[in-house]
Protein backbone atom coordinates (compact mmCIF):
# COMPACT_ATOMS: atom_id res chain seq x y z
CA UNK A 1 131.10 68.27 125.81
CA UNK A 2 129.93 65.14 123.76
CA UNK A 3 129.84 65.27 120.22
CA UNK A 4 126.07 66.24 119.45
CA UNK A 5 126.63 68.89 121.61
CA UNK A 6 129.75 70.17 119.13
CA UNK A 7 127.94 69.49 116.36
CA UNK A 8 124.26 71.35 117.66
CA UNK A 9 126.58 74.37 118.44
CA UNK A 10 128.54 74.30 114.95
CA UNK A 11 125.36 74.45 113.12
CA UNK A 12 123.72 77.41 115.50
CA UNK A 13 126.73 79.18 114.41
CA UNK A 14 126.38 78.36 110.79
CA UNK A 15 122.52 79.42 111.17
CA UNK A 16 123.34 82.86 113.11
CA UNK A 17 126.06 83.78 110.34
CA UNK A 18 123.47 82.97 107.62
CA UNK A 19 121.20 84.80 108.70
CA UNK A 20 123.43 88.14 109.56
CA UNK A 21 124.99 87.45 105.98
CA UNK A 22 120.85 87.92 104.24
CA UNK A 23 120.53 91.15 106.86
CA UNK A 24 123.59 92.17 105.69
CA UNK A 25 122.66 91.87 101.77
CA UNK A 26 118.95 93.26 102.21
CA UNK A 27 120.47 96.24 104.19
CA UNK A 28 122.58 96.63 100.87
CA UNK A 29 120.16 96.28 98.49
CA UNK A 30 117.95 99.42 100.49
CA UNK A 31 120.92 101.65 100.48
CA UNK A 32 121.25 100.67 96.82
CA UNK A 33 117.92 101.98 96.25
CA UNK A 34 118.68 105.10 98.37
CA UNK A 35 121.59 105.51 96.53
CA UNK A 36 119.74 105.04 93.24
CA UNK A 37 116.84 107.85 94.35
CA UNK A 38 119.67 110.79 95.95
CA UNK A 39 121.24 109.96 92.09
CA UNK A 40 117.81 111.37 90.62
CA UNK A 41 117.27 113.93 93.32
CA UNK A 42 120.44 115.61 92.62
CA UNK A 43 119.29 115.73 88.68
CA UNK A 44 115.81 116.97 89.34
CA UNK A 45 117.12 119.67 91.72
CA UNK A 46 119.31 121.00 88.89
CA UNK A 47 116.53 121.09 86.26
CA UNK A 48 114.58 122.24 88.84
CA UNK A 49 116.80 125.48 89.15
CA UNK A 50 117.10 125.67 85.32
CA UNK A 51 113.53 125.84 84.24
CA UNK A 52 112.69 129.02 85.81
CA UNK A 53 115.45 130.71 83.54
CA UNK A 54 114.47 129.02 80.21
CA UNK A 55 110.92 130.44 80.98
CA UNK A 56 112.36 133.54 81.64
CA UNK A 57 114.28 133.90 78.44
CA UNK A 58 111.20 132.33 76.51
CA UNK A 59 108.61 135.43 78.03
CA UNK A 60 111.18 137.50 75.96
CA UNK A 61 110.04 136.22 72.99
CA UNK A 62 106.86 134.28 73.33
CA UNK A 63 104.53 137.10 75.18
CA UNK A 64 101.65 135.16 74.01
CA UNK A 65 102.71 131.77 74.70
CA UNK A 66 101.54 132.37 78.33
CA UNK A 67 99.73 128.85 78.24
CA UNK A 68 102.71 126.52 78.15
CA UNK A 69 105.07 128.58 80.10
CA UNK A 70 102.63 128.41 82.65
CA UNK A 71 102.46 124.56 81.88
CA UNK A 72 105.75 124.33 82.60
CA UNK A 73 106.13 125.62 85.22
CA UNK A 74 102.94 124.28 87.16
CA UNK A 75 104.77 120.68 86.28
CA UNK A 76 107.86 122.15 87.83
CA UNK A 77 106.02 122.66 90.57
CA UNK A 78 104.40 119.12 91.16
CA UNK A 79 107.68 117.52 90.55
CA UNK A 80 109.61 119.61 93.29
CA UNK A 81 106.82 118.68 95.61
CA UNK A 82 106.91 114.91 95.21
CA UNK A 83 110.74 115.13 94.64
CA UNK A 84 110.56 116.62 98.48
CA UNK A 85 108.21 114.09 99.68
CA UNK A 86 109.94 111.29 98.35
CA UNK A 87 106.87 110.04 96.85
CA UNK A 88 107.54 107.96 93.58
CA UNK A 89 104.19 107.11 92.59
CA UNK A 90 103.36 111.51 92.27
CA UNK A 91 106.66 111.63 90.96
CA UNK A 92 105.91 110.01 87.69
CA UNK A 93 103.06 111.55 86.82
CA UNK A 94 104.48 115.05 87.59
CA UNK A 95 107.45 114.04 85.91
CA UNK A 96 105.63 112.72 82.74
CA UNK A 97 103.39 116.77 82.59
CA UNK A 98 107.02 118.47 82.88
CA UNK A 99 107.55 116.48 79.80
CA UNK A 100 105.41 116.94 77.72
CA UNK A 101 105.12 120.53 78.74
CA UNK A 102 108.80 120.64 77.72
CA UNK A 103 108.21 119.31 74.76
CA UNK A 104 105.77 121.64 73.80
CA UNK A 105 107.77 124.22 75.05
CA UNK A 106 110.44 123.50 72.58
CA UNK A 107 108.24 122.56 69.59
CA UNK A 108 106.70 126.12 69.86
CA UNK A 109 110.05 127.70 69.83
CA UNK A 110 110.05 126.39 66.56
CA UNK A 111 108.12 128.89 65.42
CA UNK A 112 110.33 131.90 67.01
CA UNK A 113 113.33 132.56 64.86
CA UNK A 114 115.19 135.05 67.63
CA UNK A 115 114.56 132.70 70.22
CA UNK A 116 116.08 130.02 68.76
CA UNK A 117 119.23 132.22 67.74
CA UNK A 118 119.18 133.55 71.57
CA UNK A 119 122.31 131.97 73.33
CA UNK A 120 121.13 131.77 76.40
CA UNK A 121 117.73 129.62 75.02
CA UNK A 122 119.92 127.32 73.25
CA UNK A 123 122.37 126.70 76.20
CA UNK A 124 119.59 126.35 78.74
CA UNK A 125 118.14 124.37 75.87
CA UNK A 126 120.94 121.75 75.83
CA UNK A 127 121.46 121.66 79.34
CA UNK A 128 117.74 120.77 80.45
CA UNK A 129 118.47 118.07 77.53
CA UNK A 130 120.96 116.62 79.17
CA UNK A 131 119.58 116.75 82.39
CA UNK A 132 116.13 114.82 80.92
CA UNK A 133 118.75 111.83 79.24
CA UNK A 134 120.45 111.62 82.93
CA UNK A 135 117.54 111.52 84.67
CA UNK A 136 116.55 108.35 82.38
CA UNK A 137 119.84 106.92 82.90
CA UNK A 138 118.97 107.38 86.45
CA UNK A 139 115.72 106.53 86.37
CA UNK A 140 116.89 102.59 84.73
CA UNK A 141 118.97 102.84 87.55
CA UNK A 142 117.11 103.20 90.39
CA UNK A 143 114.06 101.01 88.93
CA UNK A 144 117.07 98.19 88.60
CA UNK A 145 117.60 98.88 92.35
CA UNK A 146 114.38 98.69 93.11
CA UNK A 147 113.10 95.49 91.56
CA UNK A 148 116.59 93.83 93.41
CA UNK A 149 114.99 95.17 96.38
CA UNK A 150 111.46 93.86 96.20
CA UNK A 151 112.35 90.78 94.39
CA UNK A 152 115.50 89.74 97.55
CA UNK A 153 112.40 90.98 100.21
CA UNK A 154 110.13 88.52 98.70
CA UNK A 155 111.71 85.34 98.33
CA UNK A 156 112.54 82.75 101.23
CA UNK A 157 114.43 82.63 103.22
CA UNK A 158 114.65 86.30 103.03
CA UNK A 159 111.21 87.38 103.30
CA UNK A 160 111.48 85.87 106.88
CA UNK A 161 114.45 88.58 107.98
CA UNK A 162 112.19 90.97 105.86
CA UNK A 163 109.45 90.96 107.63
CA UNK A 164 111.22 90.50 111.07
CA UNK A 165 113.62 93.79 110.36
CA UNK A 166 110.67 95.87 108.83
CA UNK A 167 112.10 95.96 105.05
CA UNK A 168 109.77 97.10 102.79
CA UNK A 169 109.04 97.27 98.95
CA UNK A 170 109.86 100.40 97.20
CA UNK A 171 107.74 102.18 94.68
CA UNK A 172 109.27 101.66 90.79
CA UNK A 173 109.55 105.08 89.34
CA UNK A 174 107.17 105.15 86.05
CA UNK A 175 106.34 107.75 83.95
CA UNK A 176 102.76 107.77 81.68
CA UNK A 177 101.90 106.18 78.50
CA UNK A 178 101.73 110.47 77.18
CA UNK A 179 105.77 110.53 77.66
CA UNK A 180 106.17 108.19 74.97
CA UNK A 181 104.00 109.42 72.55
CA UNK A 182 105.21 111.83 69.84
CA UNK A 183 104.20 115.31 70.72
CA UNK A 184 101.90 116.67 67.64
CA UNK A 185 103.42 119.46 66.35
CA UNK A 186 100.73 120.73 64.19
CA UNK A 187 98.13 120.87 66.88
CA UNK A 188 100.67 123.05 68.60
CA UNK A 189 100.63 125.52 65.92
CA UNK A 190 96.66 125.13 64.61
């Protein structure tokens, strides 16, 4: 073998373990972003099982609030359905109703003395809390993950394995503008 044989062959190596070494980091990144969505999955399925027994103990005392118990639970509903899909972009959206229809669910509570008192309301209460800062934890999390993902599948040379291996973007997980606002308490109660 002459030399510019040696050499051609040295840098075909070099090439070949490049390019496994920007498979290898884009096959990270999307099992980063799996990782990041079964984190939120687990969380949702947990609310998920714990709204049905807040609603429960809030029929107890809220007969009339029929309205936003069904709220809630017509949110719970969408959000378990995209949560099974896997479909981020009805996930927000559901996810931004449960909310809100939390929200209102708690500012109306307010209003019932008893309720509030009731152990049961004010563990279930804390825990769905909890749950709701997680799943924003989470949520930074996977959106982190995600923007890794789309940014790594974009830019050369690594849109070239990309597109060759069938990696593709990933949704970001965004809730509405209506989650951020302040829920008004006094039309709640008008």
């Amino acid at each position: 073998m002459d030399v510019s044989s040696i050499i051609f062959l040295g840098l075909l190596a070099a090439l070949v373990m490049y390019m496994v070494t920007l498979y290898n980091n884009l096959v990270s990144l999307k099992h980063n972003v799996a990782k990041a969505w079964s984190n939120i999955d687990v969380l949702l399925k947990q609310r998920h099982d714990e709204l049905p027994k807040l609603v429960e103990t809030c029929k107890q005392y809220m007969g009339f609030e029929q309205e936003t118990l069904e709220k809630v639970m017509q949110a719970r509903s969408a959000v378990a359905t995209a949560r099974e899909r896997g479909d981020v972009s009805s996930l927000g959206p559901a996810e931004s109703q449960l909310r809100m229809g939390l929200g209102n669910l708690f500012a109306v509570a307010e209003a019932y003395p008893e309720l509030k008192a009731n152990e049961t309301f004010s563990h279930l209460q804390q825990r769905i809390s909890g749950l709701e800062d997680s799943i924003a934890d989470r949520r930074e999390f996977y959106n982190e993950s995600v923007n890794a993902n789309n940014v790594r599948i974009e830019q050369f040379p690594d849109v070239i394995i990309a597109r060759l291996m069938g990696f593709t973007a990933r949704d970001l997980l965004v809730f509405s503008d209506e989650e951020i606002k302040d829920v008004d308490v006094k039309a709640l109660f008008g």
